[in-house]
Every structure is written in C-alpha cells, then in structure tokens.
Protein backbone atom coordinates (compact mmCIF):
# COMPACT_ATOMS: atom_id res chain seq x y z
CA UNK A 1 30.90 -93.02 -39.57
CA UNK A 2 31.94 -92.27 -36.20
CA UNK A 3 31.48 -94.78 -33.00
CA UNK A 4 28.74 -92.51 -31.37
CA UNK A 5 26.62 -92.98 -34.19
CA UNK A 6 27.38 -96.79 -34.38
CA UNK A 7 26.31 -96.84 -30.49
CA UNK A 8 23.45 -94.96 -31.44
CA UNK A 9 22.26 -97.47 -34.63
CA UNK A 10 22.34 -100.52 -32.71
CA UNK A 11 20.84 -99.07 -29.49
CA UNK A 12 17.53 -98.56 -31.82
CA UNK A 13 17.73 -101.54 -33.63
CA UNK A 14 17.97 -103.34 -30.06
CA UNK A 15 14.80 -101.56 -29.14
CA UNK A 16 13.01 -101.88 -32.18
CA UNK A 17 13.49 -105.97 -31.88
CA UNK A 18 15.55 -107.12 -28.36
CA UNK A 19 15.45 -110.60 -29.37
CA UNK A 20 16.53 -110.90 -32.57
CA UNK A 21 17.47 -114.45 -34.15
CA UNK A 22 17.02 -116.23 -37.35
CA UNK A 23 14.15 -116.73 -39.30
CA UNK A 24 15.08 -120.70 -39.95
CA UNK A 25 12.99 -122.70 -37.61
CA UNK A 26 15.78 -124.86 -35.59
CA UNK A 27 15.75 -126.85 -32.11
CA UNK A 28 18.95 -128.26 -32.49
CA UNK A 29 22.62 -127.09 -33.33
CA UNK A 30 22.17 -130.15 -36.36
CA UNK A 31 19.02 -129.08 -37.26
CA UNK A 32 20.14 -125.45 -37.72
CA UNK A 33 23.00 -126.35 -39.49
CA UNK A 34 20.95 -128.42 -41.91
CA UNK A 35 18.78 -125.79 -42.34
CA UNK A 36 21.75 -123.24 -42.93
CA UNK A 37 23.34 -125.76 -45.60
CA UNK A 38 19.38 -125.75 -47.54
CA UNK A 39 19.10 -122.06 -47.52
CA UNK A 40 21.45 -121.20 -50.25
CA UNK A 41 19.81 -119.73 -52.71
CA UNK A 42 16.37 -120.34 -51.62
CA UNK A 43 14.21 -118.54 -49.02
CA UNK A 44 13.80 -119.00 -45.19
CA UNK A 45 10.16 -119.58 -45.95
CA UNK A 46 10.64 -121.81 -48.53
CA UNK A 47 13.40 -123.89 -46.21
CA UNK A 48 10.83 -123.54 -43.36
CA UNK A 49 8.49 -125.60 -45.02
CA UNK A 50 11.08 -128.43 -46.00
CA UNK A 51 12.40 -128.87 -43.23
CA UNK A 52 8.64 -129.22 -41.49
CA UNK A 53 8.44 -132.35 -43.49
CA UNK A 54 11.49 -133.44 -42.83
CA UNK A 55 12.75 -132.32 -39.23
CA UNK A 56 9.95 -135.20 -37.94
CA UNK A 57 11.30 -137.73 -39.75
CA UNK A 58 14.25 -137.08 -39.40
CA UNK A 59 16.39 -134.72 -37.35
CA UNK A 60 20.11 -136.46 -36.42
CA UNK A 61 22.57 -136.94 -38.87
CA UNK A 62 22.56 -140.83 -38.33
CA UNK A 63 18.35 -140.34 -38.92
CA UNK A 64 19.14 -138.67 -42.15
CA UNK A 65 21.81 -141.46 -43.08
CA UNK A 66 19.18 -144.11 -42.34
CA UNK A 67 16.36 -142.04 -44.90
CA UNK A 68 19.12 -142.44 -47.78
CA UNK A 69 19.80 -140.02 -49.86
CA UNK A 70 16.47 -140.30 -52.10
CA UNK A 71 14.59 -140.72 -49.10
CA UNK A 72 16.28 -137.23 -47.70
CA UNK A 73 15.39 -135.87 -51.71
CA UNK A 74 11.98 -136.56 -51.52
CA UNK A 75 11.66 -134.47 -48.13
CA UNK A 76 13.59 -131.43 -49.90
CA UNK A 77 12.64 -131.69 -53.47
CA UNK A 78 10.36 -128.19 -52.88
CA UNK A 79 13.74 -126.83 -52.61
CA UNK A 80 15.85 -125.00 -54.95
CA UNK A 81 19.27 -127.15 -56.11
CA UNK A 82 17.86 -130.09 -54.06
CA UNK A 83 19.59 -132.93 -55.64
CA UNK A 84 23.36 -130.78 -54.61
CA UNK A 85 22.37 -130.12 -50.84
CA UNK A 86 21.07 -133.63 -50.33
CA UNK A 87 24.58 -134.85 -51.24
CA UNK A 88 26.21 -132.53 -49.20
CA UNK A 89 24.01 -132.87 -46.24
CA UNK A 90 24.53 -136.39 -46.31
CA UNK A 91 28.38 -136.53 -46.62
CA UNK A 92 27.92 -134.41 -43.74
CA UNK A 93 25.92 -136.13 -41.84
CA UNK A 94 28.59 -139.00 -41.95
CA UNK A 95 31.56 -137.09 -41.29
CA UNK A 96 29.79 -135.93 -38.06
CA UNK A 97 28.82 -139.61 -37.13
CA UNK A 98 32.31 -140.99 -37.60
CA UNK A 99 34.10 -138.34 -36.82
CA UNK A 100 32.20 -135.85 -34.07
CA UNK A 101 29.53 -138.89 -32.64
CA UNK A 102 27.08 -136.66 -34.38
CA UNK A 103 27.47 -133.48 -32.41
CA UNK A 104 28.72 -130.15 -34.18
CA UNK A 105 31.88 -129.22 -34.34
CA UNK A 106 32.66 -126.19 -32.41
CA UNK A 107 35.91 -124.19 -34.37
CA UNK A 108 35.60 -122.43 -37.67
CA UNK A 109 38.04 -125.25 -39.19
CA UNK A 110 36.10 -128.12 -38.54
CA UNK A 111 32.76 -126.24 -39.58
CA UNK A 112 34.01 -125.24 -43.14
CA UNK A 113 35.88 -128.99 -44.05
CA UNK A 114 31.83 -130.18 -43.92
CA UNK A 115 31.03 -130.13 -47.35
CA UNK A 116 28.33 -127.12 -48.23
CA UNK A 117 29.81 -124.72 -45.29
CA UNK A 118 31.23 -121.91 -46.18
CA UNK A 119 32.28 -119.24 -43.87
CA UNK A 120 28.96 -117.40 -43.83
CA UNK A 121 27.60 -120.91 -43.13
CA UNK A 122 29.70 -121.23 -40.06
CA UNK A 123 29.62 -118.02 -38.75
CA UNK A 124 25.91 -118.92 -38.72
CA UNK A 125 26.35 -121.66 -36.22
CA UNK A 126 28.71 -120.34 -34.04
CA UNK A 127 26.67 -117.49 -33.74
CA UNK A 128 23.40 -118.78 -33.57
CA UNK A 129 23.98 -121.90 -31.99
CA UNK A 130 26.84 -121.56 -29.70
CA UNK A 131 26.56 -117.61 -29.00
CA UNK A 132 29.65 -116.55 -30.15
CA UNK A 133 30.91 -113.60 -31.50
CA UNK A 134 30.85 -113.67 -35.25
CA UNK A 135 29.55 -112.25 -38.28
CA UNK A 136 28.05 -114.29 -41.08
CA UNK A 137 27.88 -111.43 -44.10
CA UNK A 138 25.25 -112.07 -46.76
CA UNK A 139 23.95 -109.89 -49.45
CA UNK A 140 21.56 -108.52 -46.89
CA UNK A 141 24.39 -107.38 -44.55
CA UNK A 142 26.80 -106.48 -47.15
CA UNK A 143 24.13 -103.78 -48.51
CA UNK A 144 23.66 -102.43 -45.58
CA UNK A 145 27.06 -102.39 -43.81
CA UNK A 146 27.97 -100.53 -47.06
CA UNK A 147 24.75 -98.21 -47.83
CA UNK A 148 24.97 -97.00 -43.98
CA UNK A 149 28.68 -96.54 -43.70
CA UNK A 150 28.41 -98.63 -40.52
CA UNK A 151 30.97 -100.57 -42.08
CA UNK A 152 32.39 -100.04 -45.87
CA UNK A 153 33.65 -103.15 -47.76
CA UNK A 154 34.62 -104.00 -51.43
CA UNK A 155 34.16 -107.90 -50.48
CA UNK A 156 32.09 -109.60 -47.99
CA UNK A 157 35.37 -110.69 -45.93
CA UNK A 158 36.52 -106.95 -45.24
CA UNK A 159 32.53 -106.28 -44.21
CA UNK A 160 32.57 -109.20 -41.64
CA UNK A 161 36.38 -108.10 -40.35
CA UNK A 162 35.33 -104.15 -40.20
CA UNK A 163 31.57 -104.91 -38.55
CA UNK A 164 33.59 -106.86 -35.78
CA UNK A 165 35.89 -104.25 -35.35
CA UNK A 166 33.37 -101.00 -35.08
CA UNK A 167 30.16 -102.88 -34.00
CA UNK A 168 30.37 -102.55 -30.44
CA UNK A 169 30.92 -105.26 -28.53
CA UNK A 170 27.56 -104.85 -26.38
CA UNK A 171 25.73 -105.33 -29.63
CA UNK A 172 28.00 -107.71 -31.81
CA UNK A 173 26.32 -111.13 -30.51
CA UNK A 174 22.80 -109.90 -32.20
CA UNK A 175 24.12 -107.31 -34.58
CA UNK A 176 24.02 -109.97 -37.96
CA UNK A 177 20.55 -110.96 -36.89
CA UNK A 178 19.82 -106.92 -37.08
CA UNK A 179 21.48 -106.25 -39.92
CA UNK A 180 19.98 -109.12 -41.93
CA UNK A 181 16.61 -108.06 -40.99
CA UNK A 182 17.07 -104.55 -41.44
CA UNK A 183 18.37 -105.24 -44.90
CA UNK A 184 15.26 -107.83 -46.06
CA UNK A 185 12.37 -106.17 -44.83
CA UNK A 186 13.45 -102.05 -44.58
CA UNK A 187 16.73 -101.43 -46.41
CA UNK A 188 15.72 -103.53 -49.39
CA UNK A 189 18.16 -103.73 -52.67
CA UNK A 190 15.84 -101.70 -55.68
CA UNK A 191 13.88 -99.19 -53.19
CA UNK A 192 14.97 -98.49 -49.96
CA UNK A 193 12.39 -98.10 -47.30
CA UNK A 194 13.58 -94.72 -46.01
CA UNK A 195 10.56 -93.47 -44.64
CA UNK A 196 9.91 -96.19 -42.42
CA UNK A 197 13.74 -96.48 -40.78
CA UNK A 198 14.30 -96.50 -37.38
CA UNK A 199 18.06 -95.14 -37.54
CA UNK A 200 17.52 -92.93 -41.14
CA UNK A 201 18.98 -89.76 -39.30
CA UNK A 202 21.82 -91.90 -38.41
CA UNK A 203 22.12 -93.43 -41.95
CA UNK A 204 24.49 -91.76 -43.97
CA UNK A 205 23.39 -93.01 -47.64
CA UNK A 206 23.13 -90.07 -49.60
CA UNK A 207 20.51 -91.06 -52.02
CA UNK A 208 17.71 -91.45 -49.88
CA UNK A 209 14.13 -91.88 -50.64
CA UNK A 210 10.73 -90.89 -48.83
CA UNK A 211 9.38 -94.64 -48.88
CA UNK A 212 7.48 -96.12 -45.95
C-alpha cells in the first residue's frame, strides 16, 4: 500500500468520525488508567458499568487504597478475572501514592513497571490521556492494519512500529481510536462488513464480501 492511499484512508475515517476517542468512560488520567487495567479480556460495556459503581466511590488511587481490596472486589466483581485486576489495581494504586503522589506517570518505563500495564496498556494513556503520539495495537487494530495492508505485521509490535511509520503524522494522534473502531463495529473478525466501508475501494483485502 502506497502513502496516497494511506492519506486517502484516514482522510475518510476523519470525516466519517472527527472526534474519535475511547469507548471507556474516563474523567481522569487515574480513572482511565483503571479502566484500561479492567478491560482485559472483558468489554468496554461491561467495564463501563463497573466502573459506574465504582468511579463514585472511589476514583484516586489513595480512595481505592482506603475501599481495601474486597471493598474494591465487590465494586468489580461483574467483571471478568476480577479477583487478578483488583490486586493489580491496588499494588498500583500504592506505587503511585508513594512513589508519583498519586499522579500518572508520564514515560513508557514508569507506565509498564505498574503491575497489569503492558505496552498496549500504556500506549493507551499516553495517547489518550496525555495526547501523544502512540499506538496501542489490539486484536482490533492488528486485523485491520493487516487485512487493509495499511500496515502488515506478523506480531502486534511490528504493527504498532510500521502504523507509526506510514500513518501520517496529521492522522497518527486519532488513528488507534479509528482503527479500533473500524475493526469492532465494520471490519469485524468472522464477516467483514464490506458493504458498509467507508474506505473499501481503498482496502486492499482480496477476499471481500458484499455485507452491509
């Protein structure tokens, strides 16, 4: 895939939705990362609701150190792998009061020695959160980063380091919000919504199929 076509993808995918963002409901750099570090394996919806139980309650690391851990359990028990995440949300939550006065860290280092972050999980904050230029690569992306030949992979490290190198840079604050979305509600994993894609002439999958 060539960089006029690239241009030409994200230019409709920035017209089909300007403001894109995530579908975790956040206010705060902690309370997106909380919600980032619940989402594994479970849906946004799903965290969504959680965290509207719990997010009143409590919404600062030292508020979720205060619940205790079977207090912060009962709030996320709806969740999948509950009992794991509440651990490492609360070792969390007391590295970043001892160590950061409970504000995020801001470099990729710092973000992935928090237990439960993982690069995607970082490259989620820094994006979202602090605006910078990264690219957190889940299944969603990978698929279609790979299905489009915006950007071809054989591991979701060489998707993120090839999307920041050909996505241009116009686009590449937004572009894993796009991508995500494109890939969970139009370029879905069994049956493709082809019919109903914005850049399908641009698309070069070659086993495309006529659903809307």
């Amino acid at each position: 895939m060539n960089a006029t076509k690239r241009e030409q993808i994200f230019a409709r995918l920035k017209a089909h939705n300007p403001e894109p963002t995530t579908e975790l409901n956040w206010s705060t750099p902690f309370e997106l990362l909380a919600a980032v570090l619940l989402s594994a394996q479970a849906t946004d919806v799903g965290v969504n609701k959680a965290t509207a139980r719990l997010f009143p309650v409590a919404n600062t690391p030292q508020a979720i150190i205060d619940l205790g851990l079977d207090g912060l359990k009962a709030h996320i028990k709806t969740i999948g792998l509950y009992n794991t995440k509440a651990e490492n949300l609360m070792k969390t939550c007391h590295i970043l009061v001892e160590r950061y006065a409970g504000e995020i860290p801001r470099t990729r280092a710092e973000l992935e020695a928090l237990p439960g972050v993982g690069r995607k999980t970082a490259n989620v904050i820094l994006n979202t959160a602090f605006g910078e230029l990264t690219m957190a690569v889940d299944t969603h992306i990978f698929r279609v980063a790979n299905r489009t030949r915006i950007a071809k992979g054989k591991n979701v490290l060489e998707v993120e380091q090839k999307l920041l190198r050909h996505v241009p840079k116009a686009y590449l604050k937004d572009a894993h919000h796009w991508l995500i979305l494109h890939g969970r509600y139009t370029c879905l994993a069994r049956k493709p919504r082809c019919g109903s894609c914005v850049i399908e002439d641009l698309c070069e999958y070659p086993d495309k199929v006529e659903i809307g």
